[in-house]
Protein backbone atom coordinates (compact mmCIF):
# COMPACT_ATOMS: atom_id res chain seq x y z
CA UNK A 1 -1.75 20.05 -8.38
CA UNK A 2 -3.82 18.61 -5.73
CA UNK A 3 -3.12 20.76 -2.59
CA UNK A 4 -4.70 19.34 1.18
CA UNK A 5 -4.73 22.42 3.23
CA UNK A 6 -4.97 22.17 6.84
CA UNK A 7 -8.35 23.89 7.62
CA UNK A 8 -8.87 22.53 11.50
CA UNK A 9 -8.53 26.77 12.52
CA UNK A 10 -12.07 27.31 10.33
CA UNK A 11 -13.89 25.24 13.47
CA UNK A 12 -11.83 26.80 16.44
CA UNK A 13 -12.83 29.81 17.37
CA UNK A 14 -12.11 33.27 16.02
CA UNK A 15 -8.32 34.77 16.29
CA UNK A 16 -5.80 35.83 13.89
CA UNK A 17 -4.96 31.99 12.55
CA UNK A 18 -8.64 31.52 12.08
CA UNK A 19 -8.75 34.35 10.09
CA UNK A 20 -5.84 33.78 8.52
CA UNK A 21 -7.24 30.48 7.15
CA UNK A 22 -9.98 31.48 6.76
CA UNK A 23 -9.17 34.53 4.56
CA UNK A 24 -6.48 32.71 2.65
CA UNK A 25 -8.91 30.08 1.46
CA UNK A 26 -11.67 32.43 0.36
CA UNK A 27 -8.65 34.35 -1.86
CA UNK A 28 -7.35 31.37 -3.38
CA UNK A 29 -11.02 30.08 -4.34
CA UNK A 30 -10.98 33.77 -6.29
CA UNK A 31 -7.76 33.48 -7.71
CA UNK A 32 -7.42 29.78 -8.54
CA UNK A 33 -8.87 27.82 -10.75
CA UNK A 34 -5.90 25.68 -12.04
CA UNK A 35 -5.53 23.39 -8.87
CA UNK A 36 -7.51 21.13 -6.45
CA UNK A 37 -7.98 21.65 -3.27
CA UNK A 38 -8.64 19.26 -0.51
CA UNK A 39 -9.44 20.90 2.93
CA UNK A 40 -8.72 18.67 5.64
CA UNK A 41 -8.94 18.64 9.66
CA UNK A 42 -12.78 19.82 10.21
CA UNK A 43 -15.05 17.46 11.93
CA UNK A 44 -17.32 15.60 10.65
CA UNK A 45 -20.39 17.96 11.98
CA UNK A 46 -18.94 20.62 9.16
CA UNK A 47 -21.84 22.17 7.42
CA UNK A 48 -20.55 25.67 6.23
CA UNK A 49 -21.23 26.28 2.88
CA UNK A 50 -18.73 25.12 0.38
CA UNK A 51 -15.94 28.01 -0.86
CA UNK A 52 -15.42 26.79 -4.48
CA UNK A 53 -16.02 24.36 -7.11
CA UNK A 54 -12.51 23.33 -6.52
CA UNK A 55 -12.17 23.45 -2.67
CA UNK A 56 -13.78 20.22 -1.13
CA UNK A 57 -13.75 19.41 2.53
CA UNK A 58 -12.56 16.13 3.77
CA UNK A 59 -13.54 15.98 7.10
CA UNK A 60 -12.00 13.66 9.51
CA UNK A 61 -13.55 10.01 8.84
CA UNK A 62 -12.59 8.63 12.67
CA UNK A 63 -12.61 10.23 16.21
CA UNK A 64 -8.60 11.60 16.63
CA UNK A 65 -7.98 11.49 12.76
CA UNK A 66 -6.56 15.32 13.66
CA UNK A 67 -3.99 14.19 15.51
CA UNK A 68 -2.74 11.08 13.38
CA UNK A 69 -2.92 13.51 9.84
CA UNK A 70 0.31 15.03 12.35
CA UNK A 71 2.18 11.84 11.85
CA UNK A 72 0.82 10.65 8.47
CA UNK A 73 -2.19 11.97 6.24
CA UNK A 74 -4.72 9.85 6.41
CA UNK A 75 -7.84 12.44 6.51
CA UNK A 76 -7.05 12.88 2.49
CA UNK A 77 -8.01 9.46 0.22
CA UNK A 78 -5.99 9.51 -2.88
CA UNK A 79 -2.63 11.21 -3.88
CA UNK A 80 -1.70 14.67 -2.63
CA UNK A 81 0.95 16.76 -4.43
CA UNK A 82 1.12 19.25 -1.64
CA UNK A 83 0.18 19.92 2.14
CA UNK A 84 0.03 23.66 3.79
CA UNK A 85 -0.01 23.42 7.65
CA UNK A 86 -1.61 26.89 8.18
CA UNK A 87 -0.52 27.11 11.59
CA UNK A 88 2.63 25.06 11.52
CA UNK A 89 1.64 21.98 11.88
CA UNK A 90 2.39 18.90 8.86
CA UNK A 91 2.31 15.25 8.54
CA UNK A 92 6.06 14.03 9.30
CA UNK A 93 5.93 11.78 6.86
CA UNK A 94 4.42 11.36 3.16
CA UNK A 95 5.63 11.81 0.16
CA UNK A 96 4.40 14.83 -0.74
CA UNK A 97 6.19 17.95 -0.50
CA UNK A 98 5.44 20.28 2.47
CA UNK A 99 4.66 24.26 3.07
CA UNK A 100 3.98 25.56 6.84
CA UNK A 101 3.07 29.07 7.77
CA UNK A 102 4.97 30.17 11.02
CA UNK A 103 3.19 32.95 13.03
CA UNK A 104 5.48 33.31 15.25
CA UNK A 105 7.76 32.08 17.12
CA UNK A 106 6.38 33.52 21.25
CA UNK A 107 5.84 29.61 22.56
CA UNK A 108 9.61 29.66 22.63
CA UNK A 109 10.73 32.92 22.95
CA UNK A 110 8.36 33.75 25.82
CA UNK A 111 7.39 30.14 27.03
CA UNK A 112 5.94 31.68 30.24
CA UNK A 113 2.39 32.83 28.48
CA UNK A 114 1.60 30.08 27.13
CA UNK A 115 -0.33 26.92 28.49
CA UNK A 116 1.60 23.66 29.00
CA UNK A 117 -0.25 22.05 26.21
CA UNK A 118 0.74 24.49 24.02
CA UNK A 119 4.57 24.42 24.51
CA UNK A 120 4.02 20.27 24.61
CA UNK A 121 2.70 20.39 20.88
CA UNK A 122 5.78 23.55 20.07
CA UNK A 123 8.43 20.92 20.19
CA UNK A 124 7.51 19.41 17.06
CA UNK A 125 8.33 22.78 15.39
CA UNK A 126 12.26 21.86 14.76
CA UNK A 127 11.50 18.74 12.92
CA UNK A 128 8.47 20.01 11.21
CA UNK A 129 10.80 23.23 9.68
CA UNK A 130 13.50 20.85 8.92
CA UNK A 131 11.03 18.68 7.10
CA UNK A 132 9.13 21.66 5.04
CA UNK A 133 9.64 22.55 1.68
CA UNK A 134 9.12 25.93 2.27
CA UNK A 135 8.17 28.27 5.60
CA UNK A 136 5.57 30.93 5.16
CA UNK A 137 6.47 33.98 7.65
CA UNK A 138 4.07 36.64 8.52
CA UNK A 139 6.90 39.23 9.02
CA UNK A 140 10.76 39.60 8.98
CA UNK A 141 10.84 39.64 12.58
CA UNK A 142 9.33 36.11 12.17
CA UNK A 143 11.87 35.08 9.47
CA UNK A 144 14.46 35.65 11.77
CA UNK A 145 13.25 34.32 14.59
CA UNK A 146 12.99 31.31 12.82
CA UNK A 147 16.64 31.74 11.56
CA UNK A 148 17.90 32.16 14.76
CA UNK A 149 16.03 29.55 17.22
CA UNK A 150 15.87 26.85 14.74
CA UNK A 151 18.32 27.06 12.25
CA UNK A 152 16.33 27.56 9.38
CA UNK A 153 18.19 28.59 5.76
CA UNK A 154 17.15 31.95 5.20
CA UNK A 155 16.26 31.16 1.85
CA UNK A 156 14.08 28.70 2.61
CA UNK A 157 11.65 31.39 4.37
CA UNK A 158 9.14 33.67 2.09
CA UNK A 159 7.87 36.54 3.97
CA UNK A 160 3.89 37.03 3.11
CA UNK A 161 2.60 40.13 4.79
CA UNK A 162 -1.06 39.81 6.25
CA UNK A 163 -3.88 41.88 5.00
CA UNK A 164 -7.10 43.30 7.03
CA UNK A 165 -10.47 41.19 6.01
CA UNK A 166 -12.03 43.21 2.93
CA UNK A 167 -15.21 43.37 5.08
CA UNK A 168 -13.48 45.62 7.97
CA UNK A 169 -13.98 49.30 7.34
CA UNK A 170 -15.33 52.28 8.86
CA UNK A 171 -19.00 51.98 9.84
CA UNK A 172 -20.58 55.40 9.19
CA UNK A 173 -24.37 54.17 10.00
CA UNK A 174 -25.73 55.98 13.23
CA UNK A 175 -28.34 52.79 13.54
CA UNK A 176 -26.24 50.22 13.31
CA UNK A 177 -23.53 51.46 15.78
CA UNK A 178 -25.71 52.60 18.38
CA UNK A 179 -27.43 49.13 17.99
CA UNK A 180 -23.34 47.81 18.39
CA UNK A 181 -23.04 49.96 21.58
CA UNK A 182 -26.29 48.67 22.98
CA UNK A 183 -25.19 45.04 22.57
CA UNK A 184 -22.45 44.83 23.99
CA UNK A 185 -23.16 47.86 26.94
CA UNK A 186 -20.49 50.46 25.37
CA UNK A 187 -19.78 53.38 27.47
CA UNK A 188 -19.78 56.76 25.18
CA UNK A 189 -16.02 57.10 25.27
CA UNK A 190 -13.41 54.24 25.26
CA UNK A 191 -10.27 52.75 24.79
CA UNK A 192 -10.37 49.36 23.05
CA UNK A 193 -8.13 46.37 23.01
CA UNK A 194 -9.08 42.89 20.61
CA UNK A 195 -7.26 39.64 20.97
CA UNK A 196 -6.70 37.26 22.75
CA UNK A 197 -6.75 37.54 26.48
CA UNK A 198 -3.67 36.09 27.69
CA UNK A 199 -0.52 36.81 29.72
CA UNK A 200 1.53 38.08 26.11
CA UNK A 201 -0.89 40.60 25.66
CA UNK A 202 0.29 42.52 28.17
CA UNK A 203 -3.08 44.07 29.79
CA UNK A 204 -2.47 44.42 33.00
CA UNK A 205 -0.39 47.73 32.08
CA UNK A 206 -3.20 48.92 30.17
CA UNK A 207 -5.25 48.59 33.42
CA UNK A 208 -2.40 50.19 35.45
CA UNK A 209 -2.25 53.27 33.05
CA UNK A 210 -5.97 53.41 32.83
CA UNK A 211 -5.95 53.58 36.71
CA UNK A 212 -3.25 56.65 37.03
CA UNK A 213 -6.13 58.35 34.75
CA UNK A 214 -8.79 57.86 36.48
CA UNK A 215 -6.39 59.06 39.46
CA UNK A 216 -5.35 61.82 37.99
CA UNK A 217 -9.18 63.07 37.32
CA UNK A 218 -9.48 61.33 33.77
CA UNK A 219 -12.48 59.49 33.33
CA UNK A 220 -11.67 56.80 30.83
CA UNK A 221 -12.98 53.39 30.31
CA UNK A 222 -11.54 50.40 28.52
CA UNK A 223 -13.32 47.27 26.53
CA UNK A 224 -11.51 44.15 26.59
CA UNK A 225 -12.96 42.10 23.73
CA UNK A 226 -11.45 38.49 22.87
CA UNK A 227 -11.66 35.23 24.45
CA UNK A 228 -9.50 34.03 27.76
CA UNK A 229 -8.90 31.01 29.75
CA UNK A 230 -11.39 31.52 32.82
CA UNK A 231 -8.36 31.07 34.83
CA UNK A 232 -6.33 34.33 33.18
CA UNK A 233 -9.64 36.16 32.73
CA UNK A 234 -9.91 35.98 36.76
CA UNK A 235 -6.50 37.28 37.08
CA UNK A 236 -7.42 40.10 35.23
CA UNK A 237 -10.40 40.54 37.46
CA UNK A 238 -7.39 40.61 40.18
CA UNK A 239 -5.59 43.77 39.02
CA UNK A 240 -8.17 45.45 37.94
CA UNK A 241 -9.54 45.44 41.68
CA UNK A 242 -6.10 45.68 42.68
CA UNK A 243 -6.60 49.42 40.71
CA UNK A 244 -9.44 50.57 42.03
CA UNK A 245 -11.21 50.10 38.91
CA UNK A 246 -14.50 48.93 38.46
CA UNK A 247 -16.01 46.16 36.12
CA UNK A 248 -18.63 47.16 33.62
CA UNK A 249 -17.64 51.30 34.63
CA UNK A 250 -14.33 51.79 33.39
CA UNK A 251 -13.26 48.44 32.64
CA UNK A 252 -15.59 46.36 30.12
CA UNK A 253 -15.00 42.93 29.50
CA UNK A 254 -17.03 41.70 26.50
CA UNK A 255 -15.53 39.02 25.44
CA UNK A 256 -15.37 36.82 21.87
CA UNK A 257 -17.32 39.89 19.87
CA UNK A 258 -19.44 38.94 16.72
CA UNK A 259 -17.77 38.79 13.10
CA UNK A 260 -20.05 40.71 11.53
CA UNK A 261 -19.82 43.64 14.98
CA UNK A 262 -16.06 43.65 15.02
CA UNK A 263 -15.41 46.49 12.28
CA UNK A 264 -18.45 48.92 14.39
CA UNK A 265 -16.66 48.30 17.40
CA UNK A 266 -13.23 49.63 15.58
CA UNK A 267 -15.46 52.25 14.32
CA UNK A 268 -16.38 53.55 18.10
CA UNK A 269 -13.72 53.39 20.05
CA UNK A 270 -11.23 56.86 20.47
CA UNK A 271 -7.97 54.74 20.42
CA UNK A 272 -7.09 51.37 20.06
CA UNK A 273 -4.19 49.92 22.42
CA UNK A 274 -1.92 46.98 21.58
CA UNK A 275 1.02 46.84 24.43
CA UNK A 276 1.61 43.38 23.06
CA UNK A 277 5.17 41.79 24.38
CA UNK A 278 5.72 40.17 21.00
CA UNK A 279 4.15 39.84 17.92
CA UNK A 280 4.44 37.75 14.75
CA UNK A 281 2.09 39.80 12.69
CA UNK A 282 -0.53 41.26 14.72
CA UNK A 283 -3.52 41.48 12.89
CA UNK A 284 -5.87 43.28 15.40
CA UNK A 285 -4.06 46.65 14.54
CA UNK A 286 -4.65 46.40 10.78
CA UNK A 287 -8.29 45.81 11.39
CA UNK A 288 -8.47 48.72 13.52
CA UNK A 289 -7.07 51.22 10.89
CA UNK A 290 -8.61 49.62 8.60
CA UNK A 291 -11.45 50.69 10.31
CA UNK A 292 -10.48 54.16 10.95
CA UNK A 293 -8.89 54.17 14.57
CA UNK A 294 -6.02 56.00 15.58
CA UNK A 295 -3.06 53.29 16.70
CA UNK A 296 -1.12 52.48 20.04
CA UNK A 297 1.19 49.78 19.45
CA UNK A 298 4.54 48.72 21.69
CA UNK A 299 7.38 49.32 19.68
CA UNK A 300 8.87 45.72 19.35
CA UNK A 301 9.29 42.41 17.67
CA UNK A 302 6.78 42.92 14.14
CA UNK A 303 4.80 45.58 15.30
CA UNK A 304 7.46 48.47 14.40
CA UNK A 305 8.24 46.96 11.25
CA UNK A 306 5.36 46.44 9.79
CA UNK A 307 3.06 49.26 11.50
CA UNK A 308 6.24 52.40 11.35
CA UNK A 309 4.47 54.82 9.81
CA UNK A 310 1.17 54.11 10.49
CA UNK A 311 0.51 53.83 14.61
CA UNK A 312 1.95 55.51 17.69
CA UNK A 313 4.47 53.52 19.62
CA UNK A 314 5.30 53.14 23.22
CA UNK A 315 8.56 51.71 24.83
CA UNK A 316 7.33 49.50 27.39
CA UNK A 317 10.62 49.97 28.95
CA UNK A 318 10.06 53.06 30.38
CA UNK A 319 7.43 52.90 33.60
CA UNK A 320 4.84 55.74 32.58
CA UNK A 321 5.67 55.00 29.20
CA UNK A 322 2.11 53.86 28.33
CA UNK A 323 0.13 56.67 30.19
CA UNK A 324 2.23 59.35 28.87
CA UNK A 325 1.89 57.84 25.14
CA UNK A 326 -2.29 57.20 25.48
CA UNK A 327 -2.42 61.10 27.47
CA UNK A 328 -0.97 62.48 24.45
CA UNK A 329 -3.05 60.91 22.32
CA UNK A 330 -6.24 61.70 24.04
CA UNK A 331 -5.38 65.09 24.60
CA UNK A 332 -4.52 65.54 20.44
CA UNK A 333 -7.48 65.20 18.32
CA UNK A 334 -4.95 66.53 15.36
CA UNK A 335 -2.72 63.48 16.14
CA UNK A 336 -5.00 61.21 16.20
CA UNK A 337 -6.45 62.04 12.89
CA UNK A 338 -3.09 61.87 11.33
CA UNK A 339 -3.11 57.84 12.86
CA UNK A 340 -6.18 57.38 11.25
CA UNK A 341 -5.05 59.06 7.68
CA UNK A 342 -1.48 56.97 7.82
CA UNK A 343 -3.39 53.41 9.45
CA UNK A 344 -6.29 53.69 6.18
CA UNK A 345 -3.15 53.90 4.03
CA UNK A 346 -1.23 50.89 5.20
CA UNK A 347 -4.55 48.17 5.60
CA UNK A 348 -5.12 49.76 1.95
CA UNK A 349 -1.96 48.92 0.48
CA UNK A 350 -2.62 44.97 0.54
CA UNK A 351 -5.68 42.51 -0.12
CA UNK A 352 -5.87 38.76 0.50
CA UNK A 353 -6.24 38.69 -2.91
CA UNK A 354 -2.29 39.77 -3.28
CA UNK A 355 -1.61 37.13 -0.82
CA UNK A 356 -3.38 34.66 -2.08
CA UNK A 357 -1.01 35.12 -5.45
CA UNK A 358 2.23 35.07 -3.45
CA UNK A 359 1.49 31.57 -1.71
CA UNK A 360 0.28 30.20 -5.22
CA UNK A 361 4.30 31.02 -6.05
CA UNK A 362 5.30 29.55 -3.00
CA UNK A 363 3.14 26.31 -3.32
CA UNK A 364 4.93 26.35 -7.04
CA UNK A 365 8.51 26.58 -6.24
CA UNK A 366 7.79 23.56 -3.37
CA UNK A 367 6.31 21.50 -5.60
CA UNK A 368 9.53 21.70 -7.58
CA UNK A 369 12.07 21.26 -5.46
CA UNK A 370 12.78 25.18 -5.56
């Protein structure tokens, strides 16, 4: 088969569908040798090296070719057999069969965090399921999500559960962390949050809790690292004034962090805190256990299925909820190496390599009609 795969994630900037696309590619250059694959949506300046002697990039040949491959393919010369939107999005017409990998489903569940643009583009998601072959879902919680909001046949959803990258795991070398901390100005002791900085993430209870410690004689400090619209990032600014918390003392925002740092700063931080309103997947935690730190998740939408065993969980119901659950923790070096024994267990138990194998099946059974 002759697969186009849309790739326009590999030149945004790092987050979980980057990595997702990323990471999926790389596993099925390892695994694949049988099909062709034609990698389209990256611009013209493209220079990364190539993945495989069957992956070629087609970049786009005309300014806006991104956004007319959405109606019709036209970034691909010759026939295609098969197209994977990687982040949901597909040409709504062609001939050729269709697979799209759903995240999830917040734009429309939780409309409110999300930019304008975003929900704009969103309401192509009914016709584009309707159209698939097949929907990829990161998680059950996704899969029915999907079931529910847009009608989707149940068994036209395979559920592919994520792994963490195979080059996230502890960093034991002295050197190169204390180089880490000096880069990016890490206090000794912290709490640590990756992602995205946006209203869904749910920081400004992280900042409220962190605030009742330092209150309460606790001297804690936090590092936000991920990248957020200037306009959210100054609300964040807000509360954490509004706190009585100080910038670059107990709050520090780092921003977009370096591949190639990211498992180090796992590696340092005392807990890692994910108070996330909804999640499709969530990919930050498995990177952190992966990476050997203990686990603070919210228990909701995929995060207490697919993390149960493995992290703490807080209801964010309940108003102390979050300081009582990171107190405990802080307080219990025996629970927190527990975390770490269960979270190396569960970003252990799968490799991109596994998933690479299950959307091969998936790309078969579309091709057929299955």
């Amino acid at each position: 088969m002759r697969i186009a795969i849309d790739s326009r994630p590999l030149a945004g900037p790092w987050g979980g569908v980057r990595r997702y696309t990323q990471s999926l590619v790389e596993a099925l250059a390892r695994n694949d040798r049988q099909n062709e694959y034609a990698l389209c949506g990256l611009p013209r300046s493209w220079d990364e090296p190539s993945f495989g002697p069957n992956l070629r990039v087609h970049p786009d040949r005309f300014p806006m070719a991104r956004f007319i491959d959405q109606l019709r393919l036209t970034s691909v010369s010759g026939p295609v057999d098969l197209y994977h939107g990687t982040n949901y999005m597909a040409p709504l017409s062609g001939s050729f069969p269709t697979v799209i990998t759903v995240h999830d489903l917040s734009v429309n569940l939780l409309p409110q965090t999300h930019p304008m643009r975003r929900r704009l583009r969103h309401r192509l998601l009914p016709k584009l399921c309707h159209r698939a072959s097949r929907i990829i879902a990161d998680s059950m919680n996704t899969k029915r999500d999907l079931v529910r909001c847009m009608q989707v046949p149940p068994d036209k959803i395979d559920v592919i559960y994520l792994a963490a990258g195979a080059n996230l795991e502890r960093v034991e070398d002295g050197k190169a962390l204390t180089a880490i901390r000096k880069r990016y100005g890490l206090p000794e002791r912290f709490l640590l949050y990756v992602g995205s900085v946006e209203p869904r993430k749910n920081l400004p209870s992280v900042l409220e809790a962190l605030s009742a410690l330092k209150e309460s004689g606790r001297e804690e400090s936090l590092v936000i690292a991920g990248r957020g619209e200037p306009k959210y990032l100054a609300h964040i600014r807000s509360v954490l004034r509004a706190n009585h918390l100080v910038e670059g003392e107990d709050v520090h925002l780092i921003g977009p962090v370096a591949e190639g740092d990211l498992a180090g700063l796992y590696s340092l931080c005392d807990l890692f805190v994910y108070p996330s309103l909804y999640e499709g997947f969530g990919l930050p935690p498995l990177e952190a256990m992966a990476c050997g730190a203990p686990v603070l998740l919210a228990n909701n939408s995929s995060l207490s299925e697919l993390f149960e065993t493995s992290s703490a969980f807080v209801d964010l119901d309940r108003p102390d909820g979050l300081l009582l659950a990171i107190e405990t923790l802080l307080e219990s070096a025996d629970l927190r190496a527990q975390l770490v024994e269960k979270g190396l267990k569960r970003a252990q138990s799968r490799t991109w390599d596994d998933i690479a194998v299950e959307t091969l099946d998936v790309y078969q059974r579309a091709a057929e009609g299955r």
